[in-house]
Protein backbone atom coordinates (compact mmCIF):
# COMPACT_ATOMS: atom_id res chain seq x y z
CA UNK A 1 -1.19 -18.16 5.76
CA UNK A 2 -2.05 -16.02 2.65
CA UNK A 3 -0.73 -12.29 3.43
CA UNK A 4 -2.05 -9.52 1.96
CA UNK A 5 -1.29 -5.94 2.50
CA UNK A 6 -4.25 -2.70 1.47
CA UNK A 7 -3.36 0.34 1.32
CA UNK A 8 -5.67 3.43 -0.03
CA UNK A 9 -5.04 6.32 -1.04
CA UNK A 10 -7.57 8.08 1.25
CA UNK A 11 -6.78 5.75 3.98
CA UNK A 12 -9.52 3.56 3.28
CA UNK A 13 -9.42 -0.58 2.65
CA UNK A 14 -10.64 -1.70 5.44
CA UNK A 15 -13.73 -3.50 3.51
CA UNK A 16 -11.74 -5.17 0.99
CA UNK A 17 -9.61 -5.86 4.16
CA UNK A 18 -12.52 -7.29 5.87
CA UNK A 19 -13.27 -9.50 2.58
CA UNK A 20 -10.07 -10.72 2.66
CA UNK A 21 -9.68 -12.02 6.49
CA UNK A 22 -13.57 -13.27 5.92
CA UNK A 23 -12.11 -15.42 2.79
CA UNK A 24 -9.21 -17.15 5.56
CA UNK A 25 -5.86 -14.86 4.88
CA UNK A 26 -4.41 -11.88 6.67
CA UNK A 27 -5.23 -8.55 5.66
CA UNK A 28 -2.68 -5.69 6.71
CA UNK A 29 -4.15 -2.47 6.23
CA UNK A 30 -2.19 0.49 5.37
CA UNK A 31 -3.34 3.64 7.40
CA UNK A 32 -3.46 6.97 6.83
CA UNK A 33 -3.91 9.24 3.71
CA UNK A 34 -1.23 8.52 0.98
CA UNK A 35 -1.34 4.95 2.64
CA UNK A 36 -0.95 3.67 -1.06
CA UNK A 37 2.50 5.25 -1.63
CA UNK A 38 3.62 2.91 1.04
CA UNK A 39 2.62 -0.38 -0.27
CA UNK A 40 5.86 -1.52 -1.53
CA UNK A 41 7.37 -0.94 1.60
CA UNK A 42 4.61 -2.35 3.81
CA UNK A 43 4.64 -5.29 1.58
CA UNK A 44 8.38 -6.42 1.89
CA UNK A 45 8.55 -5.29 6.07
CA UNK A 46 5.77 -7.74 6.41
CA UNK A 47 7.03 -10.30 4.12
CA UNK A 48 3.29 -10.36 2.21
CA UNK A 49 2.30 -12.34 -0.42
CA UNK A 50 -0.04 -9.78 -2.85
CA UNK A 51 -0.30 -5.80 -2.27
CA UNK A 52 -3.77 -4.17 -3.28
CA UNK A 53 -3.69 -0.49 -4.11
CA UNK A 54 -6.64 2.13 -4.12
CA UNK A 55 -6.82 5.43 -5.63
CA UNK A 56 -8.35 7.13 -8.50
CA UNK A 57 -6.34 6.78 -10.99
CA UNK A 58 -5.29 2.98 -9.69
CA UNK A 59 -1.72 3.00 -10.60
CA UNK A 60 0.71 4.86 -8.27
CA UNK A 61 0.91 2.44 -5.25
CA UNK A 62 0.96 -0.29 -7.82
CA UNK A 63 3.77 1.39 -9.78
CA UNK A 64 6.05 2.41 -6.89
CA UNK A 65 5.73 -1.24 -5.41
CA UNK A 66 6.91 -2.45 -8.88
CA UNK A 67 9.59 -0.23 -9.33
CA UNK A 68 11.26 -0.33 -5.86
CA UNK A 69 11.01 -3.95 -5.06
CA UNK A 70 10.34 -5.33 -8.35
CA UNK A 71 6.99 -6.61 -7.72
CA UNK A 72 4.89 -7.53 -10.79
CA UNK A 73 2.22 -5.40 -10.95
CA UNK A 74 -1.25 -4.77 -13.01
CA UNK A 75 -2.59 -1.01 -12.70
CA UNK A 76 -5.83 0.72 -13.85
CA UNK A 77 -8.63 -2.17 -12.60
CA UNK A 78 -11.92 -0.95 -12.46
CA UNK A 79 -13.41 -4.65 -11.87
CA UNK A 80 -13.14 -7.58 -9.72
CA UNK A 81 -12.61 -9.69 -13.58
CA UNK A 82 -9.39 -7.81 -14.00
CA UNK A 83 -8.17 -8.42 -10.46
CA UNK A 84 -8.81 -11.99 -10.89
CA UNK A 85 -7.24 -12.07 -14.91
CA UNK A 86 -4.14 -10.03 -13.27
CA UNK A 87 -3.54 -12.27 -10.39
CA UNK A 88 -3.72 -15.85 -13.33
CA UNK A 89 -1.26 -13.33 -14.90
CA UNK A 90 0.84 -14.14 -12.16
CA UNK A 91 0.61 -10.15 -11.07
CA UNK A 92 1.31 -9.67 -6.98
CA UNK A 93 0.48 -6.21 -6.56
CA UNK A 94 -2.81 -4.91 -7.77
CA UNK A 95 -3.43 -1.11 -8.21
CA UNK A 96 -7.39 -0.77 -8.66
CA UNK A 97 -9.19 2.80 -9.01
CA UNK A 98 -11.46 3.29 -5.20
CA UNK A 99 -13.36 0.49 -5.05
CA UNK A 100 -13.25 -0.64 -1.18
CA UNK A 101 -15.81 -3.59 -1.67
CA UNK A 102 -15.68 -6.73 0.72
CA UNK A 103 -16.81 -9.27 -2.69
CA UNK A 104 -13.67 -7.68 -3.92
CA UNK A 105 -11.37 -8.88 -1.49
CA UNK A 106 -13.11 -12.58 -1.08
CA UNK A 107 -12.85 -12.92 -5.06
CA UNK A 108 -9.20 -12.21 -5.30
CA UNK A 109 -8.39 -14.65 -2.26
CA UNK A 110 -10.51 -17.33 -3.80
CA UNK A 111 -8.70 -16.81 -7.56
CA UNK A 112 -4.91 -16.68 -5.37
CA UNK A 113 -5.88 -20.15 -3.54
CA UNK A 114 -6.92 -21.44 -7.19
CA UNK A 115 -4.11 -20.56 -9.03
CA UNK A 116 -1.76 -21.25 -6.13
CA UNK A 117 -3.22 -23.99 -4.81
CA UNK A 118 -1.85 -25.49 -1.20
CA UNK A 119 0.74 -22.68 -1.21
CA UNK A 120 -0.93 -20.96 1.68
């Protein structure tokens, strides 16, 4: 099953979270403030497929995942379109300004089961 880890930086996510479960794959939701700083590591404990990040400036949980574990990453979204254009991109970890939205987290599960389809 599609796993996804969300992690906010206000230790929010759990719409997109709900999005994501109502579209068929996990969600595993980050808590706590700074939650996004720990995406990376949530992301390879849990062995997860795609890492979402929230904060305002949508880059640092996205960034640290990339640079720790090597995670290819797309930072700065302010749209469900660039979610969906990073993941064709092949990006895994997606760093999006606050935008806790449950169409947010259906979209990007339906645009991962099209590019990867039968995978999950």
């Amino acid at each position: 099953m599609l796993k996804i880890v969300v992690a906010d930086r206000m230790g929010k996510g759990s719409n997109v979270a709900k999005g994501i479960e109502k579209a068929g794959a996990k969600a595993v939701l980050v808590p706590g403030i700074g939650a996004d700083m720990k995406l990376g590591d949530v992301m390879n404990k849990e062995k997860a497929d795609f890492g979402i990040s929230f904060c305002g400036s949508g880059g640092a949980g996205a960034l640290i995942a990339n640079n720790k574990y090597g995670y290819p990453e797309r930072h700065g979204m302010r749209s469900i379109t660039q979610g969906v254009t990073a993941i064709n991109d092949g990006k895994k970890v997606l760093g999006f300004g606050f935008m806790d939205k449950e169409e947010l987290g259906e979209k990007l599960v339906e645009a991962i089961n099209k590019k990867y389809p039968n995978k999950f």
